[in-house]
Protein backbone atom coordinates (compact mmCIF):
# COMPACT_ATOMS: atom_id res chain seq x y z
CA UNK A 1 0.00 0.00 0.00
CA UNK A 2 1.38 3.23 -1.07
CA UNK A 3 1.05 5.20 1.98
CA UNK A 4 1.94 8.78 0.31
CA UNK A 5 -1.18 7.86 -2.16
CA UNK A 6 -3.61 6.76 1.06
CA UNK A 7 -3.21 10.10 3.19
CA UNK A 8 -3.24 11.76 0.02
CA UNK A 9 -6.88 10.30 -0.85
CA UNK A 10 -7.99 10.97 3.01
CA UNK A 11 -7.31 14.50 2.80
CA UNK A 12 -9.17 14.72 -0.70
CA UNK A 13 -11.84 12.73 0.79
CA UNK A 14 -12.20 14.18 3.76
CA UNK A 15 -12.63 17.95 2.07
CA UNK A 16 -16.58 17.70 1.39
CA UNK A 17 -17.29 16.41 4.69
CA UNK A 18 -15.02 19.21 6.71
CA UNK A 19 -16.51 22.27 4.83
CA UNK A 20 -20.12 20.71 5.85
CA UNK A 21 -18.59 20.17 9.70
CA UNK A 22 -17.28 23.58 9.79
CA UNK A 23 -20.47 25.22 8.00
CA UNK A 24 -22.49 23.14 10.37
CA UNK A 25 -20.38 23.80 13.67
CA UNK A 26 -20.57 28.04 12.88
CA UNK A 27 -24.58 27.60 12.88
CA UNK A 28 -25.04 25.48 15.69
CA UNK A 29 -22.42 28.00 17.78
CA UNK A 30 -25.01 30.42 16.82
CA UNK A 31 -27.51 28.30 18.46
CA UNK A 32 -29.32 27.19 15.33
CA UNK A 33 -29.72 23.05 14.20
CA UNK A 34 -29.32 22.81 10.73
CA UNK A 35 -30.55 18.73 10.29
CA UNK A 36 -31.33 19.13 6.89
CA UNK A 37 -27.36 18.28 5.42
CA UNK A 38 -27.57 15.05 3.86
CA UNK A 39 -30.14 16.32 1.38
CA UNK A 40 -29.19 19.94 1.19
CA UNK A 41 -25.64 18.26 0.45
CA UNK A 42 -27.14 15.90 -2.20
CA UNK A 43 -29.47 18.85 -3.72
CA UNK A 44 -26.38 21.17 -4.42
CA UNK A 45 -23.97 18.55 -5.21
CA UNK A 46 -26.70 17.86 -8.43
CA UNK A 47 -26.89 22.08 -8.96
CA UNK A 48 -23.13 22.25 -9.33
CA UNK A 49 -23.12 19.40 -11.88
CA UNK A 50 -26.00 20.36 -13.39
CA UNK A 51 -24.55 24.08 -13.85
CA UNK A 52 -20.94 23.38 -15.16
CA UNK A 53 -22.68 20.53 -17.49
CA UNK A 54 -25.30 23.56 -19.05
CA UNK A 55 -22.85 27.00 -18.54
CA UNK A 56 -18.73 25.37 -18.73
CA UNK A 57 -18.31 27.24 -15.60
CA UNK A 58 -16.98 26.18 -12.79
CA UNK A 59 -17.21 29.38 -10.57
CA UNK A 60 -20.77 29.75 -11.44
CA UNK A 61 -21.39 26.21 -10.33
CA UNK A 62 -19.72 26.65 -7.66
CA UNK A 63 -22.26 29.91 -6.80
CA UNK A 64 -25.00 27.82 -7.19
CA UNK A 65 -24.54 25.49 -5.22
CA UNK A 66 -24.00 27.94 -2.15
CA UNK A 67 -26.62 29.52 -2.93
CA UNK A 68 -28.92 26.00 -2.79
CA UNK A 69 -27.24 25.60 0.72
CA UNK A 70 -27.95 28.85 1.83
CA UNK A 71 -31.48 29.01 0.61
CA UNK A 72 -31.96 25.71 2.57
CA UNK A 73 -30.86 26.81 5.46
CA UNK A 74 -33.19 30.10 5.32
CA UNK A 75 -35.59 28.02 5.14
CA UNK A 76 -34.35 26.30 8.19
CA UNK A 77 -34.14 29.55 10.27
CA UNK A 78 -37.21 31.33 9.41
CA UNK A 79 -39.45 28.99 10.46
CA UNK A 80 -37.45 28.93 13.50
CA UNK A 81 -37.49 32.58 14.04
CA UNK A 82 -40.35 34.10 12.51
CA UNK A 83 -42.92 30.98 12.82
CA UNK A 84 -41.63 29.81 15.87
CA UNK A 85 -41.03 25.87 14.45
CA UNK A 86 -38.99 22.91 15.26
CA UNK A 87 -36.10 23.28 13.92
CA UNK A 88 -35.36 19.79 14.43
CA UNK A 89 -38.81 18.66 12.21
CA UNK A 90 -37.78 21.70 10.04
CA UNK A 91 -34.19 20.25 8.99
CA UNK A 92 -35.64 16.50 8.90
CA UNK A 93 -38.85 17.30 6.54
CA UNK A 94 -36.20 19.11 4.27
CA UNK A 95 -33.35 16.31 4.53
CA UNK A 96 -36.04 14.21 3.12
CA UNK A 97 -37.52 16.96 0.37
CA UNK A 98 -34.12 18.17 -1.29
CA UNK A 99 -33.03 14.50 -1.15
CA UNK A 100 -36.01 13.93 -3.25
CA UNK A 101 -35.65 16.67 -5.57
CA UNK A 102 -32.33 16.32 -6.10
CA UNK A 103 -32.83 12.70 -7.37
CA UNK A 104 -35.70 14.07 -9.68
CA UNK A 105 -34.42 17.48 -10.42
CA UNK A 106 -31.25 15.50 -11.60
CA UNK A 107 -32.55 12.85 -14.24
CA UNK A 108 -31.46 14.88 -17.28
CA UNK A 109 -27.68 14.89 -15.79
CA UNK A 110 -27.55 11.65 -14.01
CA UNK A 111 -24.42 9.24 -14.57
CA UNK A 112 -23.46 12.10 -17.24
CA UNK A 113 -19.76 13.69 -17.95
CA UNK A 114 -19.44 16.75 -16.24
CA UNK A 115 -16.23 19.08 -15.73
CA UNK A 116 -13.73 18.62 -13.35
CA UNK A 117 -11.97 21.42 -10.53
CA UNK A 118 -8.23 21.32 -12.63
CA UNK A 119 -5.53 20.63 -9.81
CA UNK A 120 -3.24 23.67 -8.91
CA UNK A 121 -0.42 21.95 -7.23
CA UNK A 122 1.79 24.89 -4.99
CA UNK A 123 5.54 25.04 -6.88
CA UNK A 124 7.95 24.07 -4.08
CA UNK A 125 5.72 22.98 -1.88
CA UNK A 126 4.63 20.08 -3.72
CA UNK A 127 8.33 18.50 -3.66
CA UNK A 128 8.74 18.58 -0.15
CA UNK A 129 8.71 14.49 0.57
CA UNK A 130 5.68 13.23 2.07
CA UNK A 131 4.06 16.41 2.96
CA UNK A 132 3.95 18.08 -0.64
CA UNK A 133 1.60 15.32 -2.07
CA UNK A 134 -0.23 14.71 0.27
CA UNK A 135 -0.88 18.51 1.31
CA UNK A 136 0.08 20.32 -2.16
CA UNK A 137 -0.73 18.89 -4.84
CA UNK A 138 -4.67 19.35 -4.66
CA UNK A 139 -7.36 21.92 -6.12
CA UNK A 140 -8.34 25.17 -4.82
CA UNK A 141 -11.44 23.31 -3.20
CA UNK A 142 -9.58 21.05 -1.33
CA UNK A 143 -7.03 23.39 -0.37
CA UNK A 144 -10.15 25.92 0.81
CA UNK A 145 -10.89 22.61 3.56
CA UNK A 146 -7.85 22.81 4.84
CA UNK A 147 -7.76 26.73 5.30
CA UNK A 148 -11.40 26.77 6.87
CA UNK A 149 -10.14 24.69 9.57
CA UNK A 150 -8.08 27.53 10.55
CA UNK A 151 -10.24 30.48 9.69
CA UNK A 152 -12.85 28.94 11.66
CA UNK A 153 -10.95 28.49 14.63
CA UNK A 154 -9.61 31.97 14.79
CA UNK A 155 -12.60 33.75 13.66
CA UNK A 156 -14.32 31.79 17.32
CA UNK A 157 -11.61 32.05 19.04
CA UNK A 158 -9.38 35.24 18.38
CA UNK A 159 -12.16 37.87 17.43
CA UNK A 160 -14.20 39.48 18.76
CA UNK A 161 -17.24 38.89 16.46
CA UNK A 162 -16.30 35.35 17.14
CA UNK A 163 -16.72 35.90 21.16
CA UNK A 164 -20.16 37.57 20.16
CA UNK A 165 -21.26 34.34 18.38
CA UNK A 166 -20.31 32.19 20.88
CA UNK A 167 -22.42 34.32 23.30
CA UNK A 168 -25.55 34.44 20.49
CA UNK A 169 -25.35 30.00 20.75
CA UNK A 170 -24.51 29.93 25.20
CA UNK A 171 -26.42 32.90 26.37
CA UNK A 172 -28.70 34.92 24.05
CA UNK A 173 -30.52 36.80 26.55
CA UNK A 174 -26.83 38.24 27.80
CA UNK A 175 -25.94 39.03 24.45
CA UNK A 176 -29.18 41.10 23.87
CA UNK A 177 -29.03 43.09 26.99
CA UNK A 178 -25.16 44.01 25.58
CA UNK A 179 -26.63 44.92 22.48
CA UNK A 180 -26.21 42.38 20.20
CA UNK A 181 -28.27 41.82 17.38
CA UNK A 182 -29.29 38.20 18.30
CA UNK A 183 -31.58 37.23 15.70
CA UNK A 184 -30.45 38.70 13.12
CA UNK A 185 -26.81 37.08 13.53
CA UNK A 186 -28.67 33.77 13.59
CA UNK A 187 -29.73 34.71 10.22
CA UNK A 188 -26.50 35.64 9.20
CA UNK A 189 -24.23 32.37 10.58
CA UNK A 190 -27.37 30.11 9.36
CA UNK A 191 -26.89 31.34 6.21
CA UNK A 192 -22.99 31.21 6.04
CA UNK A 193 -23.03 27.96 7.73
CA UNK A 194 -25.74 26.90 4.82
CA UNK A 195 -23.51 27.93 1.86
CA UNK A 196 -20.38 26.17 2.86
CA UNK A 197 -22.88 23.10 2.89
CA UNK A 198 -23.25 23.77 -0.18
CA UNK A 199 -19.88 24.03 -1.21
CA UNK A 200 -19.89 20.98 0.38
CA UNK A 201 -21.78 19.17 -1.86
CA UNK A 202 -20.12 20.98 -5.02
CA UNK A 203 -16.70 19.49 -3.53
CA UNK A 204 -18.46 16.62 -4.17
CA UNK A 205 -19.68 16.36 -7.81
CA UNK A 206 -16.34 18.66 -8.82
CA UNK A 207 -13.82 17.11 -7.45
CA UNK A 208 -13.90 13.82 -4.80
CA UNK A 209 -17.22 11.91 -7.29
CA UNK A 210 -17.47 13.97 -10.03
CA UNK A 211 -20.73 14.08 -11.78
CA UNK A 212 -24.27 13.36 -9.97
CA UNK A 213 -24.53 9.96 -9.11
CA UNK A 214 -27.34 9.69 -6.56
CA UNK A 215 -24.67 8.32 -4.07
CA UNK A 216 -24.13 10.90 -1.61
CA UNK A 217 -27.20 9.90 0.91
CA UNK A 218 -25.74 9.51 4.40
CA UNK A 219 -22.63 12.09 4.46
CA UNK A 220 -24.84 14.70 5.75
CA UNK A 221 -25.31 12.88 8.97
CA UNK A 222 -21.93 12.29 9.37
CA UNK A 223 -20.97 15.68 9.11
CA UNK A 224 -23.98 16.12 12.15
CA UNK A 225 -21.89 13.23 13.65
CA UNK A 226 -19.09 14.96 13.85
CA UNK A 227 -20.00 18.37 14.77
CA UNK A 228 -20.34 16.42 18.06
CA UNK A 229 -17.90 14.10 18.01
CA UNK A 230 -15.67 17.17 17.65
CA UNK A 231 -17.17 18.91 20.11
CA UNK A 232 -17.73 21.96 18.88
CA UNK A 233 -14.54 22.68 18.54
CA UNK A 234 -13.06 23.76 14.48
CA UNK A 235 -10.32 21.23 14.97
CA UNK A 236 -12.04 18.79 16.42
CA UNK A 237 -14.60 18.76 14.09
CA UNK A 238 -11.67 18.23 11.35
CA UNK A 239 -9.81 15.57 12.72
CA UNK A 240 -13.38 13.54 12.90
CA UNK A 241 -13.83 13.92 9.24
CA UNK A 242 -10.27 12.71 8.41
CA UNK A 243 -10.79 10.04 11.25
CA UNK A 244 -13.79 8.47 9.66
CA UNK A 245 -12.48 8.67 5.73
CA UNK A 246 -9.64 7.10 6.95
CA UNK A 247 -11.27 4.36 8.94
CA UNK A 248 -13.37 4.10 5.64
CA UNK A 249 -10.18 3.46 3.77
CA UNK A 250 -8.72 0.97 5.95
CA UNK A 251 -12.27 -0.97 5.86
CA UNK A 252 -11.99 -1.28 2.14
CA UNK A 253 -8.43 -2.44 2.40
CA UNK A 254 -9.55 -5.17 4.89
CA UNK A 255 -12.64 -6.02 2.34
CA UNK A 256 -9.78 -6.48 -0.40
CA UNK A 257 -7.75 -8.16 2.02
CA UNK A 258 -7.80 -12.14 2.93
CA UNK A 259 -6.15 -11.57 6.30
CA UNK A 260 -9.95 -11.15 7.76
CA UNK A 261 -13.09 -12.48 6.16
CA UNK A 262 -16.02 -10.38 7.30
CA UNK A 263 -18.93 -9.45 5.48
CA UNK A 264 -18.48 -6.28 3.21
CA UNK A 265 -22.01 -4.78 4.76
CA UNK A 266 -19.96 -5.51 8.68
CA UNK A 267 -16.69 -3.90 7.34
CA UNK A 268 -18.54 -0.76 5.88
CA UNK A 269 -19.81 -0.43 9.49
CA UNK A 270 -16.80 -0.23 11.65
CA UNK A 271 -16.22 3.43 11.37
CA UNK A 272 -19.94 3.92 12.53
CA UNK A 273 -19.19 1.29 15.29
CA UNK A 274 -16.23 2.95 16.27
CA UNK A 275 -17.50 6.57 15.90
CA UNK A 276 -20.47 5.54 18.25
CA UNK A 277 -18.23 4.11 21.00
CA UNK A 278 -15.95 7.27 21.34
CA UNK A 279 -19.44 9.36 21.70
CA UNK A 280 -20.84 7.49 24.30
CA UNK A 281 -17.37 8.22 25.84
CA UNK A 282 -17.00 11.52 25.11
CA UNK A 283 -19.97 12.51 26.48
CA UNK A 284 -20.61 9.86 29.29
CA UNK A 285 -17.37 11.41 31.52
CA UNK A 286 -15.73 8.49 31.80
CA UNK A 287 -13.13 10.09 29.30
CA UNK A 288 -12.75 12.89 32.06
CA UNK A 289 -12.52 10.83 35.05
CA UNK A 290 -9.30 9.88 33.17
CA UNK A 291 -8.21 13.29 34.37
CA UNK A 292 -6.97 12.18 37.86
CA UNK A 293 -4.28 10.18 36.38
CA UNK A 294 -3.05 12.97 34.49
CA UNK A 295 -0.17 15.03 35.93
CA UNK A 296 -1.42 18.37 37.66
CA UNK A 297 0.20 20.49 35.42
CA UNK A 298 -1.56 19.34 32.26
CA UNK A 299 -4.88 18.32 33.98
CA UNK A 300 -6.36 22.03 32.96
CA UNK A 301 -5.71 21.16 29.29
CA UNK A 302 -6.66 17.30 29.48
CA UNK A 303 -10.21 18.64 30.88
CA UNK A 304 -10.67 21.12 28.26
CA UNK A 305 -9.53 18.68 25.69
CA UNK A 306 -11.87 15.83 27.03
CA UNK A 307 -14.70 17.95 27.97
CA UNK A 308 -18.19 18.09 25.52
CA UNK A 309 -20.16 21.73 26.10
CA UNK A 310 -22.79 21.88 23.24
CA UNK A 311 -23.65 25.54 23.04
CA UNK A 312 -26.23 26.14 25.72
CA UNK A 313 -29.38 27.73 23.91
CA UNK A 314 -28.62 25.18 20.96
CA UNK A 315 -32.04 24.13 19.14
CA UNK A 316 -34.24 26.86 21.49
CA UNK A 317 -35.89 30.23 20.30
CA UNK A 318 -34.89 33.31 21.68
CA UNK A 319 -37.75 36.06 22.69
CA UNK A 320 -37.04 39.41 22.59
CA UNK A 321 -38.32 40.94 26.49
């Protein structure tokens, strides 16, 4: 196994499913639940194929399919806001409804050639050993995965707009009495959080499975999954999606493999299996109660590290008093 060409494929893999995690973690720190992924990622995966296939160009598919993603999650967020819905019901009726239209939206393009993102490999960069192809020698969609993992984290983390939306998803109330504009920056991180969905699903049908296949059910919830298996944390929330590709990867291996004769439908599961068990521990504490065998001096950072704080008005509706 060429292991250059492996980590290579992860990262490339992995792209799609860390723009939707990041997109997905900035609304949810706003306090909004987006649950309608897997078919807003399916609905503008088709838009972007269906766009390059009808126009040749790949920025205006690209547009378009943010756009789908963002108009989804709208969708999401007003009824949340203004017609005080579920979001949860909100997201699953529309999983279910884009899912739908994409399939029948998409007939005309289905299983048809489309255009792929060209690769822009980074001169120098690209011949360091190990690093440059597996890092460097991408497209600019791929490369945009890896940079959102940072942007993201500083943006929460080192601003001060990012301190305000972390206050908007833990304490709304608070934030309004300090003047914040609460729901209207739900609106706003719904809707940014909704277009990098959708770039999501372009990734997809540009550059990891090019074209519309129909094959994409299912990697909305994992990007859900993950939001929580990282967390809420930006880097967390990465290292989840290049956890699970790569577990994907080494199932197929063992499915190719002799060495272990399981059932492909048992292999394909292990990722899930293994996803679920560090979840339950995650959020159980019995992670943290690893703590006390930790050396005082990096207990502080074991806790933070271990410790799972969903955003504390997550999923409710703020009232203005």
């Amino acid at each position: 196994m060429d292991v250059t060409s492996t980590l290579r494929g992860i990262v490339r893999s992995a792209a799609p499913i860390v723009i939707a995690g990041e997109g997905e973690l900035i609304t949810e720190r706003a306090g909004v639940i987006n649950l309608s992924l897997d078919g807003s990622i399916m609905l503008s995966a088709m838009t972007a194929h269906a766009v390059v296939r009808e126009t040749g160009s790949l920025p205006q598919a690209v547009l378009a399919a943010m756009a789908v993603g963002a108009a989804i999650a709208f969708i999401v967020v007003f009824s949340s806001i203004a017609l005080k819905l579920n979001q949860v019901a909100v997201g699953f009726v529309l999983t279910i409804l884009c899912a739908d239209l994409a399939i029948f939206l998409g007939k005309p393009h289905f299983n048809k050639p489309g255009k792929e993102m060209p690769a822009a490999p980074i001169p120098i960069l690209e011949d360091i050993p190990l690093i440059g192809p597996v890092l460097f020698k991408h497209n600019l969609l791929i490369y945009f995965s890896l940079v959102l993992i940072v942007l993201v984290w500083f943006y929460i983390y080192r601003t001060r707009p990012g301190l305000t939306l972390r206050s908007i998803g833990d304490q709304p109330e608070a934030a309004f009495v300090r003047g914040t504009r609460v729901q209207f920056w739900r609106y706003v991180y719904t809707l940014a959080g909704g277009a990098l969905v959708g770039l999501a699903g372009a990734t997809y049908s540009l550059s990891v499975k090019l074209g519309w296949k129909e094959d994409l059910s299912g990697e909305g919830w994992i990007a859900l999954a993950i939001v929580i298996f990282g967390l809420w944390m930006p880097w967390r929330v990465a290292l989840g999606a290049y956890l699970i590709v790569g577990l994907r990867s080494v199932a197929i291996d063992l499915q190719d493999s002799e060495v272990i004769d399981l059932p492909a439908q048992i292999v394909n599961m292990l990722p899930w299996f293994l996803m679920i068990i560090t979840l339950m521990l995650a959020t159980s504490g019995v992670l943290e109660k690893m703590v006390r065998f930790t050396p005082d001096r990096f207990k502080p950072t074991v806790r933070r590290f271990l410790r799972a704080a969903p955003p504390r008005a997550l999923g409710t509706t703020f009232e203005k008093h």
